[in-house]
Protein backbone atom coordinates (compact mmCIF):
# COMPACT_ATOMS: atom_id res chain seq x y z
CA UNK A 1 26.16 -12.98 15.16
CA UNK A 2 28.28 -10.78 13.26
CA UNK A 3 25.37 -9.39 11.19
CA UNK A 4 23.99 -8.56 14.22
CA UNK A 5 26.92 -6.89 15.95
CA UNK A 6 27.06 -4.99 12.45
CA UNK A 7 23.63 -3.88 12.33
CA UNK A 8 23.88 -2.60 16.02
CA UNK A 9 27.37 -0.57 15.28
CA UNK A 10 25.61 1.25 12.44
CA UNK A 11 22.34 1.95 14.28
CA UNK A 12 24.38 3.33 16.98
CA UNK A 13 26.73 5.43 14.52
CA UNK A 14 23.61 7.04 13.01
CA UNK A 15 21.94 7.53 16.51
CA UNK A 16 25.35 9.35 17.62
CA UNK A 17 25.48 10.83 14.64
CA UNK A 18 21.92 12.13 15.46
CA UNK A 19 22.86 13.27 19.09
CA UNK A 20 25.76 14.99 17.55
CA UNK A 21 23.64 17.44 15.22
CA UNK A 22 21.05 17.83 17.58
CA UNK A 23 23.61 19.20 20.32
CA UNK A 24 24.31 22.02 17.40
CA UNK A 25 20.51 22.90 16.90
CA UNK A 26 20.36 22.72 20.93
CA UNK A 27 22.43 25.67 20.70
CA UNK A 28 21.01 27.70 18.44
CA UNK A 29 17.42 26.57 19.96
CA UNK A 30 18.83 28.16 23.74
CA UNK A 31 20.01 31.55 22.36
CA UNK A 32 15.89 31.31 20.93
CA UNK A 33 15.13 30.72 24.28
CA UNK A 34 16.82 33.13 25.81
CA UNK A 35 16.03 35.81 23.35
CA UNK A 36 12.01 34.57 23.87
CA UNK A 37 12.53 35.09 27.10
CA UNK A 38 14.00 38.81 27.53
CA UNK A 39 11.46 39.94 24.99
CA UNK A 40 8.27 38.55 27.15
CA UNK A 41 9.71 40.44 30.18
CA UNK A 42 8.47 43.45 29.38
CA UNK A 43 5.60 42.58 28.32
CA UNK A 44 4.55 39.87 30.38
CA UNK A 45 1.88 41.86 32.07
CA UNK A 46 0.52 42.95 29.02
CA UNK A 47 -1.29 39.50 27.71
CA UNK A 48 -2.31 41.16 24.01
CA UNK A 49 1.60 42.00 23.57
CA UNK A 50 2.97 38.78 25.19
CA UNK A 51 0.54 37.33 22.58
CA UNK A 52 2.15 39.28 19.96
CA UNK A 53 5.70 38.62 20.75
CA UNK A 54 5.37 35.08 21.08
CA UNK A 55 3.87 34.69 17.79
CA UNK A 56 6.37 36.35 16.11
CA UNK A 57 8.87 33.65 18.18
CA UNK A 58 6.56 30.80 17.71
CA UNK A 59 6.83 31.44 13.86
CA UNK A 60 11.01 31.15 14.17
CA UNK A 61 10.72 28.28 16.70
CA UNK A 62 8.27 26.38 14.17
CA UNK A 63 11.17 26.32 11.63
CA UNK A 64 13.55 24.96 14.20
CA UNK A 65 10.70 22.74 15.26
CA UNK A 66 10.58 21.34 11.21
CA UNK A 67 14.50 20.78 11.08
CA UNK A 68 14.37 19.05 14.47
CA UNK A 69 11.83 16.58 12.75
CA UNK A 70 13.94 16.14 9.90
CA UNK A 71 16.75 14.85 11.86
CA UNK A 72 14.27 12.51 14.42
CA UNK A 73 13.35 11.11 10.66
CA UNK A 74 16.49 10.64 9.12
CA UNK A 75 18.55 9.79 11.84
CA UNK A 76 16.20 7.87 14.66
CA UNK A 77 13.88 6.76 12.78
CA UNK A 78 11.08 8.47 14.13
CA UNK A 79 8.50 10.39 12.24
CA UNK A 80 6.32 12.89 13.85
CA UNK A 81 2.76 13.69 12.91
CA UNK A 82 1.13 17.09 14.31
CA UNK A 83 -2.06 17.46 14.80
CA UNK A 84 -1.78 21.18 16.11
CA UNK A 85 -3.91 24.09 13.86
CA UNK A 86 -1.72 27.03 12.59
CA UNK A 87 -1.59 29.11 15.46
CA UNK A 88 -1.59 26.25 18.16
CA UNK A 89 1.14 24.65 16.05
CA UNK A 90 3.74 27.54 16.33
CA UNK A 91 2.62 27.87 20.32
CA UNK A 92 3.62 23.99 20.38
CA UNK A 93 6.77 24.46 18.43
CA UNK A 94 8.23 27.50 20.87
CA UNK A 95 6.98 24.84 23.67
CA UNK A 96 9.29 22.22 22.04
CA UNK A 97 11.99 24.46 21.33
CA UNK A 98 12.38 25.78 24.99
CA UNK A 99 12.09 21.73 26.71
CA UNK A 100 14.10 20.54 24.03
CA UNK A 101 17.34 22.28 24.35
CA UNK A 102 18.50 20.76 27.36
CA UNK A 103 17.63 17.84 26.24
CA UNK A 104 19.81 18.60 23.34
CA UNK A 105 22.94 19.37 25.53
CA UNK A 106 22.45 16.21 27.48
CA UNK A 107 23.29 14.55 23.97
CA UNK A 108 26.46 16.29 23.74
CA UNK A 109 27.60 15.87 27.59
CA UNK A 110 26.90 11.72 26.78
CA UNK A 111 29.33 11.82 23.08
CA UNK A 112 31.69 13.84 25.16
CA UNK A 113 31.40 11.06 27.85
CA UNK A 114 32.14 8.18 25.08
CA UNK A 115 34.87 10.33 23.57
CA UNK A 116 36.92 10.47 27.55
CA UNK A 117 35.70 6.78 28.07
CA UNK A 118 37.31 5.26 25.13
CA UNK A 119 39.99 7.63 25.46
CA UNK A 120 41.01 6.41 29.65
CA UNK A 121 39.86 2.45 28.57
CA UNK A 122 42.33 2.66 26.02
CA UNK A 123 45.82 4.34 27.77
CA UNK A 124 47.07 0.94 28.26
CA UNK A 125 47.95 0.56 25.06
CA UNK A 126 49.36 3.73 23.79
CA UNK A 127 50.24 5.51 27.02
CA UNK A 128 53.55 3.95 27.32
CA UNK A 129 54.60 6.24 23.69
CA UNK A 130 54.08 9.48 25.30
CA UNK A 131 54.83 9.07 29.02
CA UNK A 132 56.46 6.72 31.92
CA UNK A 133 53.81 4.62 33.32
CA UNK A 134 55.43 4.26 37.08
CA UNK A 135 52.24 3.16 38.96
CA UNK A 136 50.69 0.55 36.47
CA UNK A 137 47.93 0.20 38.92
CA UNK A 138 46.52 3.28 38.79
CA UNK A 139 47.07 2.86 34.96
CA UNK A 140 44.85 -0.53 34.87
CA UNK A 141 42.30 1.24 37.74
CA UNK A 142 42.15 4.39 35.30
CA UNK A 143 41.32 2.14 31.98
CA UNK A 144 38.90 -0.24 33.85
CA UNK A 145 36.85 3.40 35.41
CA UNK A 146 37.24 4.83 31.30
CA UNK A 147 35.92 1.59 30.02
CA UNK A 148 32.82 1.64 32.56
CA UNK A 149 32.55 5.12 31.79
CA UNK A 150 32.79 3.98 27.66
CA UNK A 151 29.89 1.52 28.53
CA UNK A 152 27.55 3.80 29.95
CA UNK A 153 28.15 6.61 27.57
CA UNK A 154 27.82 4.13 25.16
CA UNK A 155 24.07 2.89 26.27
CA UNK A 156 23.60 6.44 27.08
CA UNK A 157 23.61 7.67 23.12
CA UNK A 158 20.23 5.17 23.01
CA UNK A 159 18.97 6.44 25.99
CA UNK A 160 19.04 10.10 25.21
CA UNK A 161 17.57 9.27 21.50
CA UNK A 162 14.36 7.72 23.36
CA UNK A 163 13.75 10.54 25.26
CA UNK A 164 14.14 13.22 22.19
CA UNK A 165 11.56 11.09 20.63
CA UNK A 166 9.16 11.17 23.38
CA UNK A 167 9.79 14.95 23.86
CA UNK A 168 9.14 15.61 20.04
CA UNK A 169 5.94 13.46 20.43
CA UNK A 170 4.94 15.00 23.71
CA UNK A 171 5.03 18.11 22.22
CA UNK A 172 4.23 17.87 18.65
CA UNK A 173 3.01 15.08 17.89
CA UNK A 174 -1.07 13.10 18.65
CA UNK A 175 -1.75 12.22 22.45
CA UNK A 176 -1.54 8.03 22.86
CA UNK A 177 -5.75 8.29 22.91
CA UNK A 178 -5.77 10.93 19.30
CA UNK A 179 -3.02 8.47 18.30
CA UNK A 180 -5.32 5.49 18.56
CA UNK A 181 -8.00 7.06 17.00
CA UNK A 182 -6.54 8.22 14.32
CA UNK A 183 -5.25 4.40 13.28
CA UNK A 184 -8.69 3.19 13.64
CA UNK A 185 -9.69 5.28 11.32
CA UNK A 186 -7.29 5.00 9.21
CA UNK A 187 -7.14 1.28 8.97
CA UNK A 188 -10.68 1.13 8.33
CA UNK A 189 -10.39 3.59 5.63
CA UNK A 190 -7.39 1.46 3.93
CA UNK A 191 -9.76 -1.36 4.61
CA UNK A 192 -12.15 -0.13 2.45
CA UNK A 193 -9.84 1.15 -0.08
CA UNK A 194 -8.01 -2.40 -0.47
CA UNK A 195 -11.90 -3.61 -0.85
CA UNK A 196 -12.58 -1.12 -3.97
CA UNK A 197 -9.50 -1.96 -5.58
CA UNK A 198 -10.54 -5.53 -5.32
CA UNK A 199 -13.89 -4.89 -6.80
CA UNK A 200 -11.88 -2.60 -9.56
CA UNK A 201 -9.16 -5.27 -10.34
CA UNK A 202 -11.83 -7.76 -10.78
CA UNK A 203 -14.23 -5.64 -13.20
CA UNK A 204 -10.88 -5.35 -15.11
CA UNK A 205 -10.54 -8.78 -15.34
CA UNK A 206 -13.54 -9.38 -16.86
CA UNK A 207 -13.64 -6.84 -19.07
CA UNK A 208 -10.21 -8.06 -20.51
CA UNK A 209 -12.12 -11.44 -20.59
CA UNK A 210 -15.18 -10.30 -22.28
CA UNK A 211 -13.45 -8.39 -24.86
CA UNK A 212 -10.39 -9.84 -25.51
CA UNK A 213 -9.76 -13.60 -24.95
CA UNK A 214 -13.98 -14.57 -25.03
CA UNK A 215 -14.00 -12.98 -28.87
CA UNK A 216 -11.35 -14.49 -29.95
CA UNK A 217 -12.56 -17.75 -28.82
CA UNK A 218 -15.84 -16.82 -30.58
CA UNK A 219 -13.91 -16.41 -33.76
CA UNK A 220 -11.36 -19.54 -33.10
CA UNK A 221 -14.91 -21.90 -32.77
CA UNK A 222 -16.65 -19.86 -36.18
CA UNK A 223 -13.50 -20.41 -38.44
CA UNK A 224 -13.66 -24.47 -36.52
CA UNK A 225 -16.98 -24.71 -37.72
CA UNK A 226 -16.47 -22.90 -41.06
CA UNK A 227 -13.72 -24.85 -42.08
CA UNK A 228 -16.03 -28.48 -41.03
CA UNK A 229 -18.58 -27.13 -43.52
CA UNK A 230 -16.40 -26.55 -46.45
CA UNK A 231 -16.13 -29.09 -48.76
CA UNK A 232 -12.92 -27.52 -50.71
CA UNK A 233 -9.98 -29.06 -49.37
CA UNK A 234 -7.55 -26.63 -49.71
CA UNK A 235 -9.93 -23.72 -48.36
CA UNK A 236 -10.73 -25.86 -44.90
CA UNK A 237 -6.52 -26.10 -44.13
CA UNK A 238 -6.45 -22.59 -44.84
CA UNK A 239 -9.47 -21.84 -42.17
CA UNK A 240 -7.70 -24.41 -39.83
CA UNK A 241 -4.61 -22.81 -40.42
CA UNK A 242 -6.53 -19.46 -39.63
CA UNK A 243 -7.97 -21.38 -36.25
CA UNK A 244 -4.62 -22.35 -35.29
CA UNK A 245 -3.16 -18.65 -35.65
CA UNK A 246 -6.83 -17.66 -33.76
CA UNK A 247 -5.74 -20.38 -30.63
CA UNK A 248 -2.09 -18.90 -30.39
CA UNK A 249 -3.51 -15.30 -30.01
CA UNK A 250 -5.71 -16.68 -27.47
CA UNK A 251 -3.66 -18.35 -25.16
CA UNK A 252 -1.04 -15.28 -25.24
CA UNK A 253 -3.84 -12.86 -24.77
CA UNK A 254 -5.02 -14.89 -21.61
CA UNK A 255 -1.25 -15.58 -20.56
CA UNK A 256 -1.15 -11.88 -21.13
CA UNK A 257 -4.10 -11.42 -18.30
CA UNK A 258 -3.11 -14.13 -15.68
CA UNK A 259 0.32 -12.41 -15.57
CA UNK A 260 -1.20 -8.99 -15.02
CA UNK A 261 -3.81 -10.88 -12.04
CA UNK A 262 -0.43 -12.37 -10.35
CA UNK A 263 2.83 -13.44 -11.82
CA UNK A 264 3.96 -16.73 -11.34
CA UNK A 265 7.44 -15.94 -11.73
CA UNK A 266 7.11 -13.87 -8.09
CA UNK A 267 6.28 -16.99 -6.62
CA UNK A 268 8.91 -19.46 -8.38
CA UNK A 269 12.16 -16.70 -8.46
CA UNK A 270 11.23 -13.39 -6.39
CA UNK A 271 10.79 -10.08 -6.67
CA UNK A 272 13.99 -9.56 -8.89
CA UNK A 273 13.10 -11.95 -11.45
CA UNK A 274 9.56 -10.00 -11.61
CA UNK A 275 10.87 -6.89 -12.11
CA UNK A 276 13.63 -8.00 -14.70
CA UNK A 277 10.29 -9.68 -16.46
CA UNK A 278 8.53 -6.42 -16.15
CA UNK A 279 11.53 -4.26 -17.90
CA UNK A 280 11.50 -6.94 -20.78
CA UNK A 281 7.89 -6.98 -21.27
CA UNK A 282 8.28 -3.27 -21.86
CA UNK A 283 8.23 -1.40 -25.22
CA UNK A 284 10.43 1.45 -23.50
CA UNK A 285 14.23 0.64 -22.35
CA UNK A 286 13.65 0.19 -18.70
CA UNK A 287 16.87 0.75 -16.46
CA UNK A 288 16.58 -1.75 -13.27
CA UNK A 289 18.97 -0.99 -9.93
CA UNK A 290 17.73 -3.52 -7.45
CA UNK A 291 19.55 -3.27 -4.04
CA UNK A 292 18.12 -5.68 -1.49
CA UNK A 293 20.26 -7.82 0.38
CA UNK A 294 17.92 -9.96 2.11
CA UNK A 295 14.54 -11.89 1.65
CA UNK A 296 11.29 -10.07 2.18
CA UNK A 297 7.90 -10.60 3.35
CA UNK A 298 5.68 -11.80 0.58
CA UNK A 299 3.47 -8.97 0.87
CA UNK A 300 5.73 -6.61 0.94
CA UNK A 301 7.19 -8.62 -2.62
CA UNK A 302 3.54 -7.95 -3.88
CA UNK A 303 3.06 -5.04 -3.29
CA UNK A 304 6.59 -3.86 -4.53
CA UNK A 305 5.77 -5.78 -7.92
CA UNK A 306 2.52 -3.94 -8.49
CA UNK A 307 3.76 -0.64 -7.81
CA UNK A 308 6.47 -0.85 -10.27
CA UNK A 309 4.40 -2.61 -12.81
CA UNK A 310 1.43 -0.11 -12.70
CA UNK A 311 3.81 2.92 -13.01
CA UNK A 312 5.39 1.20 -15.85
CA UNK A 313 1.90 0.32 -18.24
CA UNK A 314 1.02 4.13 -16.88
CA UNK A 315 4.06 5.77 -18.22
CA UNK A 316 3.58 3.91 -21.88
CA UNK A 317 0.22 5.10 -21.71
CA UNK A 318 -0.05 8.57 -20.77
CA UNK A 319 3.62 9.81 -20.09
CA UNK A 320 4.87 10.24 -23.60
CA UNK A 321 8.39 9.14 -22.18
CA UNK A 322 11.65 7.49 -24.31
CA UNK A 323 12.80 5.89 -21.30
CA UNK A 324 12.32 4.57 -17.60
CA UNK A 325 14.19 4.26 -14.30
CA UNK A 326 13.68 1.49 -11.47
CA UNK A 327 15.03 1.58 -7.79
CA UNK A 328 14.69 -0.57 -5.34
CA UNK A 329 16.87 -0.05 -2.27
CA UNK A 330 16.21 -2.31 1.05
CA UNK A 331 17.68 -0.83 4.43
CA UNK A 332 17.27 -1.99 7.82
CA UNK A 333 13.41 -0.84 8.06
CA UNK A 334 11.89 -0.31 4.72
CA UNK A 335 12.13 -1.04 0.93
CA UNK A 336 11.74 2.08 -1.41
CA UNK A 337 10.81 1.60 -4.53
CA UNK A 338 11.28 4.29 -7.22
CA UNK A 339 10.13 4.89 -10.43
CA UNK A 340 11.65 8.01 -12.70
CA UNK A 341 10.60 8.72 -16.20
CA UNK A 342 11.43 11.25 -18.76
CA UNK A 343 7.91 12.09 -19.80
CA UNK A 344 5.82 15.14 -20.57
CA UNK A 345 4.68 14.96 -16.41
CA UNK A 346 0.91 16.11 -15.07
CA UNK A 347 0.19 12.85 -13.49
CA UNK A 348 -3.41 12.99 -12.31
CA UNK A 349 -2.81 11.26 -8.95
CA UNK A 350 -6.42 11.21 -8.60
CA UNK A 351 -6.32 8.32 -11.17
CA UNK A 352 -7.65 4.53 -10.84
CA UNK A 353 -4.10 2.83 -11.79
CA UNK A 354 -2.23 5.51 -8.98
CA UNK A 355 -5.12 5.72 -6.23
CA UNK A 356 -4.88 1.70 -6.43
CA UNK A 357 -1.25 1.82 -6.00
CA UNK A 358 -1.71 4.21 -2.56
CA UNK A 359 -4.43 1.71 -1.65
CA UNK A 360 -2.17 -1.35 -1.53
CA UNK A 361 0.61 0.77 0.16
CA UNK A 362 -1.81 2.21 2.49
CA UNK A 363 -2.74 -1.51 3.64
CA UNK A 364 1.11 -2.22 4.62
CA UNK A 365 1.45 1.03 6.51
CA UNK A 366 3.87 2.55 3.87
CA UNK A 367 4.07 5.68 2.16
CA UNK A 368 3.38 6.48 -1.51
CA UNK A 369 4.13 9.34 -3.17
CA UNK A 370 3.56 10.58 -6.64
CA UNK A 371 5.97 14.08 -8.24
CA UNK A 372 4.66 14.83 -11.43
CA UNK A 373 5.04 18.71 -12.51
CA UNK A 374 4.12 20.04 -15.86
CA UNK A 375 6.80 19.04 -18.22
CA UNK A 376 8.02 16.18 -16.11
CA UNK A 377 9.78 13.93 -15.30
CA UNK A 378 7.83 12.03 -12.86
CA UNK A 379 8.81 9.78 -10.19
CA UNK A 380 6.10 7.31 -8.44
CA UNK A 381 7.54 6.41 -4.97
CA UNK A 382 6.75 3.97 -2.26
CA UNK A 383 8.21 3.36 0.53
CA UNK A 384 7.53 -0.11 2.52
CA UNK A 385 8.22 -1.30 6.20
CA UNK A 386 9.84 -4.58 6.27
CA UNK A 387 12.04 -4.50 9.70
């Protein structure tokens, strides 16, 4: 109960928080407005000069459109996808911009209404230091109307948040139908991604087979055989000892591929455990800042796990780096996993290891990015839903 009351206080801080910013960009989104507006006048009848004044507008009101997405993102959680063309995009954006403001404003009247709320609900208790309460009963009637008021305003914050993200998505974003279409698409296309990296990760396991663990076997069994044959004593303990030292390599080499198909440890201690196994199993010092507070879906563990630990073989391969970096930060809706190294940078993110990686991510509906400029560092991100 109280980690729910607790969640719900901070999601509403951060969607009054939201509300609270976006009353500022209403304002500066009217005067656009306004300023829109008088310059069309003149030209209104003119359709090749209207054209050419609200592009010049639309350009300015695309800007505010991309900060106004910025905040839906960080602060409501909603992320908006447009599926405009250049020029209809900045015609969409002025659009926005002139139905949003309002909407904006609304935002502000509501925090100002939570602000007078909490400030009548609560007299009771402090307005006896500042003035003589002779009609208690218009006191009590006053707090009860500021605490309705509170409760409203309150609900109200939520409210307004909805509607500024179905105004951003009226305007901006995919129509329900394009919407739908586009996930089909796209699920079939992660579909068949997550199929080739199957197909890839199994190949790989063979070929580590084949070459690795199946030729030393093919060695442990001659040296066996060698050693049955000899007839000098001290020569057939030192092939045995030979085909013992053959066995060990052996069964670490195929520990060595059964932990890279699927670590047990995941399974038996979590993700954390993984991950510290991952930085050990390193030849570079790996730093590890795991922040996750709560258990998490299994695939969500798996996926997690295989992002860090193909960044990690990557960057001793190709990075040319002294040193890596781990995050891994759960909030309320997603895990982000980070990986930062100090290397030389240029990260072909065209690659099998890193178009794998987006594959998996792809399949959970999350986000993977990949920075790598000439010189470095690089930093392979992915960011997860879990909520």
């Amino acid at each position: 109960m109280k980690q729910a009351v607790a969640r719900w206080g901070r999601d509403w801080t951060r969607q009054a928080a939201g509300l609270a910013s976006g009353t500022a960009t209403a304002v500066a989104e009217l005067l656009l407005a306004l300023a829109a507006g008088l310059a069309v006048l003149p030209v209104a009848a003119w359709p090749r000069g209207r054209r050419a004044v609200l592009r010049r507008f639309g350009a300015v009101a695309r800007k505010a459109a991309d900060v106004e997405v910025r905040r839906l993102a960080r602060f409501h959680g909603v992320r908006i996808s447009s599926v405009h063309e250049a020029g209809e995009e900045a015609h969409a954006a002025l659009r926005y911009v002139v139905a949003r403001w309002p909407l904006g404003l609304v935002g502000g009247v509501v925090l100002g209404c939570v602000v007078i709320g909490a400030g009548y609900g609560t007299f009771m208790l402090y307005g006896w230091a500042i003035t003589d309460l002779r009609h208690l009963w218009a006191v009590i009637a006053s707090s009860l109307a500021g605490l309705f008021l509170l409760f409203l305003a309150v609900q109200g914050v939520f409210g307004v948040a909805a509607l500024e993200a179905q105004a951003a998505r009226h305007f901006l974003g995919p129509s329900h139908h394009d919407e739908l279409e586009r996930r089909i698409a796209q699920l079939a296309a992660s579909r068949a991604e997550v199929m080739d990296v199957v197909h890839d990760e199994r190949r790989r396991i063979e070929r580590d087979l084949h070459d690795g663990v199946q030729q030393r076997l093919v060695a442990l069994g001659m040296l066996i055989g060698r050693a049955r044959r000899h007839r000098d004593p001290e020569r057939a303990a030192a092939l045995l000892l030979q085909a013992h030292e053959e066995s060990r390599r052996a069964l670490a080499e195929l520990r060595e591929v059964a932990w890279r198909v699927y670590p047990a440890v995941l399974d038996e201690a979590g993700l954390r455990a993984a991950l510290e196994s991952v930085a050990e199993r390193s030849p570079l010092p790996v730093t590890l800042a795991y922040q996750v507070a709560r258990p998490l879906p299994r695939q969500v563990e798996t996926v997690a796990y295989f992002v860090v630990s193909e960044a990690v073989t990557n960057v001793v391969k190709h990075a040319g780096a002294t040193r890596l970096d781990v995050r891994v930060v759960l909030d309320e809706r997603e895990l982000t996993v980070t990986v930062r190294d100090d290397g030389t940078g240029g990260a072909d993110v065209r690659g099998g290891g890193l178009t794998g990686l987006a594959s998996r991510v792809a399949a959970l509906d999350g986000r993977f990015t990949v920075d790598s400029p000439a010189g470095g560092p690089t930093v392979v991100g992915a960011e997860l839903p879990c909520g």
